[in-house]
Protein backbone atom coordinates (compact mmCIF):
# COMPACT_ATOMS: atom_id res chain seq x y z
CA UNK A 1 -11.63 108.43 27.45
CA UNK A 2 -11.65 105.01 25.57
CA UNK A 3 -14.15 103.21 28.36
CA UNK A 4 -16.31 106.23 27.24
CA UNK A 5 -15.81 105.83 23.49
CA UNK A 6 -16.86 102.19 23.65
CA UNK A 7 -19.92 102.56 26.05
CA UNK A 8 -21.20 105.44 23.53
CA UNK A 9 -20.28 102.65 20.73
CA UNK A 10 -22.21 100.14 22.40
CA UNK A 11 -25.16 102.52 23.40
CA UNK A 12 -25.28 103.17 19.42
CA UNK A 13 -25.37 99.41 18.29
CA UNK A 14 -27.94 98.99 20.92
CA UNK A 15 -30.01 101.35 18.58
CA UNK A 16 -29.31 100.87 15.55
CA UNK A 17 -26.86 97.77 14.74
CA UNK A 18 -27.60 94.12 13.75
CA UNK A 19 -29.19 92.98 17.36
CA UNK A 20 -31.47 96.24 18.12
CA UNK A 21 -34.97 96.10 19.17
CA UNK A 22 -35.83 98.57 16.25
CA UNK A 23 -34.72 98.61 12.77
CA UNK A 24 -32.64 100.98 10.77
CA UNK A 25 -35.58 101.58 8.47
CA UNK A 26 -37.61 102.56 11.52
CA UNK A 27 -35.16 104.92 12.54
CA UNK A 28 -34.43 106.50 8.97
CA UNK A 29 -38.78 106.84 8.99
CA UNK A 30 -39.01 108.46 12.29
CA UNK A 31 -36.42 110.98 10.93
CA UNK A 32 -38.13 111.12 7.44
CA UNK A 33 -41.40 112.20 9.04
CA UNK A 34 -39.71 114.98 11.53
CA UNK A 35 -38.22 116.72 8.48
CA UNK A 36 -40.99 116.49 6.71
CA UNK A 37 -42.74 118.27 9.45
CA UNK A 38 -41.02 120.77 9.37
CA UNK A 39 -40.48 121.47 5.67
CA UNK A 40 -43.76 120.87 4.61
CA UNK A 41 -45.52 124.14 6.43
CA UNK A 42 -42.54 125.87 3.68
CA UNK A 43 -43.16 123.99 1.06
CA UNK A 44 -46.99 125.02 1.13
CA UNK A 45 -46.08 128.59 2.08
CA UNK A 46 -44.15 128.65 -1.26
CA UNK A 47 -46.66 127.31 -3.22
CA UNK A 48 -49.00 129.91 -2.17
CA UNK A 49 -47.02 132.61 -2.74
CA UNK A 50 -46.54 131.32 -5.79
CA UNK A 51 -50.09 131.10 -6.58
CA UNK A 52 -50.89 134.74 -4.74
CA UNK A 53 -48.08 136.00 -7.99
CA UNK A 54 -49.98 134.48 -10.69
CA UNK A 55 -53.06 135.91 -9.06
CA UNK A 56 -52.42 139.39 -8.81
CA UNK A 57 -49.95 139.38 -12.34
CA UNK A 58 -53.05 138.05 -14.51
């Protein structure tokens, strides 16, 4: 169990750690613009709604 602890450790700091290929920043972006993705099509659906509301209550 410990050889596969440290391979998945060193897999990891491949990735992300002081000697990857791509930055932490990159990686915290990529996930940054996935969420965003998929909260935005929400976000607009709320505002919309809220927009339809003020619509019909004026």
């Amino acid at each position: 169990m410990d050889a596969y602890a440290e391979t998945a450790y060193e897999w990891l700091a491949g990735l992300i750690g002081p000697q990857s290929v791509v930055p932490w920043w990159a990686w915290a972006a990529a996930l940054v613009m996935i969420f965003w993705g998929l909260l935005a099509p929400g976000i607009t659906a709320g505002r919309d709604r809220e927009e339809e509301r003020k619509r019909l209550l004026s």
